[in-house]
C-alpha atoms as a PDB file:
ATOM      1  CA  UNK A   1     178.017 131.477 121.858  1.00  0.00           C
ATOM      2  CA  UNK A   2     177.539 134.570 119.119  1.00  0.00           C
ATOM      3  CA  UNK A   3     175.023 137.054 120.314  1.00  0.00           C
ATOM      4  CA  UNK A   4     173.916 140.300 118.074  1.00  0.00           C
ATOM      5  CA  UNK A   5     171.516 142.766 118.600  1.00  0.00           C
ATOM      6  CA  UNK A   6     169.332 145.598 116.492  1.00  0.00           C
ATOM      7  CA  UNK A   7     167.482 148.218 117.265  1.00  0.00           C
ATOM      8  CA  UNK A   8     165.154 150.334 114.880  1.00  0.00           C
ATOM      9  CA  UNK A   9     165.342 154.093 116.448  1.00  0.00           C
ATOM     10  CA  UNK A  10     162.198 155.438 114.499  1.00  0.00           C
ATOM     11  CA  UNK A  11     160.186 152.795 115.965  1.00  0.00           C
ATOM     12  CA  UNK A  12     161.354 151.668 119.065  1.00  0.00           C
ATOM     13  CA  UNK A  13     162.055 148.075 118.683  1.00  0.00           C
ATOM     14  CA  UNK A  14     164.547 145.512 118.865  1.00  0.00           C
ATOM     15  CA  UNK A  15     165.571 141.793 117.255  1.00  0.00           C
ATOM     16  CA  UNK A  16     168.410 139.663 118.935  1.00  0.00           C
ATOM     17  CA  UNK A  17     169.802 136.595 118.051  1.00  0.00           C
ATOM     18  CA  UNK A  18     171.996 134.136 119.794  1.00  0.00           C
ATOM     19  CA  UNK A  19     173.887 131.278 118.483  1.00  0.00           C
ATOM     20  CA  UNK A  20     174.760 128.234 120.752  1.00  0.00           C
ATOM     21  CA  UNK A  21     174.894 124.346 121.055  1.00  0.00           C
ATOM     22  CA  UNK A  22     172.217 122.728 123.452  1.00  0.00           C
ATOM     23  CA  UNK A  23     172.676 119.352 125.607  1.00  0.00           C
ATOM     24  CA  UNK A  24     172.658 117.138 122.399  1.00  0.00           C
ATOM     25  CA  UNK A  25     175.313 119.201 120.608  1.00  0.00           C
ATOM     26  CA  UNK A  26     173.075 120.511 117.965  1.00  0.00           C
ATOM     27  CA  UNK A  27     172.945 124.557 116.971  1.00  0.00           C
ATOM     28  CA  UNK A  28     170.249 126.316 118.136  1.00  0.00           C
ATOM     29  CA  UNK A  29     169.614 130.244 116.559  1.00  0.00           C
ATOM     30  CA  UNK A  30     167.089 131.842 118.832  1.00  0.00           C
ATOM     31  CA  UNK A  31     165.395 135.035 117.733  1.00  0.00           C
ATOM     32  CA  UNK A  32     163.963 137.156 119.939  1.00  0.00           C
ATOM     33  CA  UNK A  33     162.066 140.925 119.131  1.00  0.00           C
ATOM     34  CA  UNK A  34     159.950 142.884 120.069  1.00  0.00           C
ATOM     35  CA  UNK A  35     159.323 146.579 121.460  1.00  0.00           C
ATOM     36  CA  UNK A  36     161.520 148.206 124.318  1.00  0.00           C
ATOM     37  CA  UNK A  37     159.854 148.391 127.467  1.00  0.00           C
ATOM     38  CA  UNK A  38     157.303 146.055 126.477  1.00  0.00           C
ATOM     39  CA  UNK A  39     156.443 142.480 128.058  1.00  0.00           C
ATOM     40  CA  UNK A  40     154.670 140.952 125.088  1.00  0.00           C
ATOM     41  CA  UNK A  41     158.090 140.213 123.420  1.00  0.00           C
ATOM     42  CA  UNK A  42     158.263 136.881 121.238  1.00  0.00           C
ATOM     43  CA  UNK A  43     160.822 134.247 120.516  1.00  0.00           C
ATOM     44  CA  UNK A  44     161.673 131.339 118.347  1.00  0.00           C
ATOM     45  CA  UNK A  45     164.525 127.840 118.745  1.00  0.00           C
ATOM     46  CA  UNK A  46     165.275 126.705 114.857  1.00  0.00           C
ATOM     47  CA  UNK A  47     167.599 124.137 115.292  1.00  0.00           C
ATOM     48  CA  UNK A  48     170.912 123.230 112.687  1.00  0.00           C
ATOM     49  CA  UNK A  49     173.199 119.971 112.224  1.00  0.00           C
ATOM     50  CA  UNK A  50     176.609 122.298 111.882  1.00  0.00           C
ATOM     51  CA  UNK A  51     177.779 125.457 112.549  1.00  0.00           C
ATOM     52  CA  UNK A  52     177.967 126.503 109.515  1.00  0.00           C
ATOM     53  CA  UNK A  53     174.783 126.220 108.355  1.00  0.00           C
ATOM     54  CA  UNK A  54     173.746 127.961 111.460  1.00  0.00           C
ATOM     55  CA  UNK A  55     176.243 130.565 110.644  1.00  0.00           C
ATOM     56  CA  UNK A  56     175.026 130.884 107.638  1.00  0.00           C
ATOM     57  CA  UNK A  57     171.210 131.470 108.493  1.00  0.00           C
ATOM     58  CA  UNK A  58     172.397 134.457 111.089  1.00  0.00           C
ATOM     59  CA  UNK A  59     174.407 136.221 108.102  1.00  0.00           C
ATOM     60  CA  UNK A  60     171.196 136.539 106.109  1.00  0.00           C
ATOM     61  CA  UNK A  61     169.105 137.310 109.252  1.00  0.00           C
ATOM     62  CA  UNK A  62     172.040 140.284 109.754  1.00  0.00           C
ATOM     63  CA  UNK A  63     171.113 141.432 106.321  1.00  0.00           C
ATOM     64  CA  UNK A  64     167.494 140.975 106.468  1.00  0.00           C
ATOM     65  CA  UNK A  65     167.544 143.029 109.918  1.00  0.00           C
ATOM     66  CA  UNK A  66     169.795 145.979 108.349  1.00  0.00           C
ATOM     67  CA  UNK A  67     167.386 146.059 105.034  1.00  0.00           C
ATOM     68  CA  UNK A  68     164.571 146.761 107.328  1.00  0.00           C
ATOM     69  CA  UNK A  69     166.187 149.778 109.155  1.00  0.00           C
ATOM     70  CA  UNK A  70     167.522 148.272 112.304  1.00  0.00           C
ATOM     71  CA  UNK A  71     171.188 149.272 113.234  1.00  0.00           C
ATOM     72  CA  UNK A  72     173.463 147.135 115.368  1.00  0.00           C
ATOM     73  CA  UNK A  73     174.072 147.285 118.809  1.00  0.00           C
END
């Protein structure tokens, strides 16, 4: 399982993403954001044939998250 988290310090929010396989053997990328402290968080399941097209997706999300002011955690 690969797990990576952002924050965005100016606005107090935060983006995660995990990488595993579920029962059937297929990637799953789950996002989840939202604000810190907050209970009205959201999330999302895309699924992917192989790893490295899951791999793949979470590099540009890593970029996309970066572009957008959020710094690793």
């Amino acid at each position: 399982m690969t797990r990576q988290r952002w924050e965005c310090p100016d606005r107090d929010r935060y983006y995660e993403a995990h990488l595993a396989r579920d029962l059937l053997g297929d990637w799953v990328l789950t996002r989840v954001w939202g604000r810190r402290g907050s209970p009205r968080g959201r999330n999302t399941h895309t699924p992917f044939d192989t790893l490295e097209q899951a791999q793949a997706s979470l590099r540009r999300l890593a970029t996309r998250r970066r572009a957008r002011g959020y710094l690793p955690t």
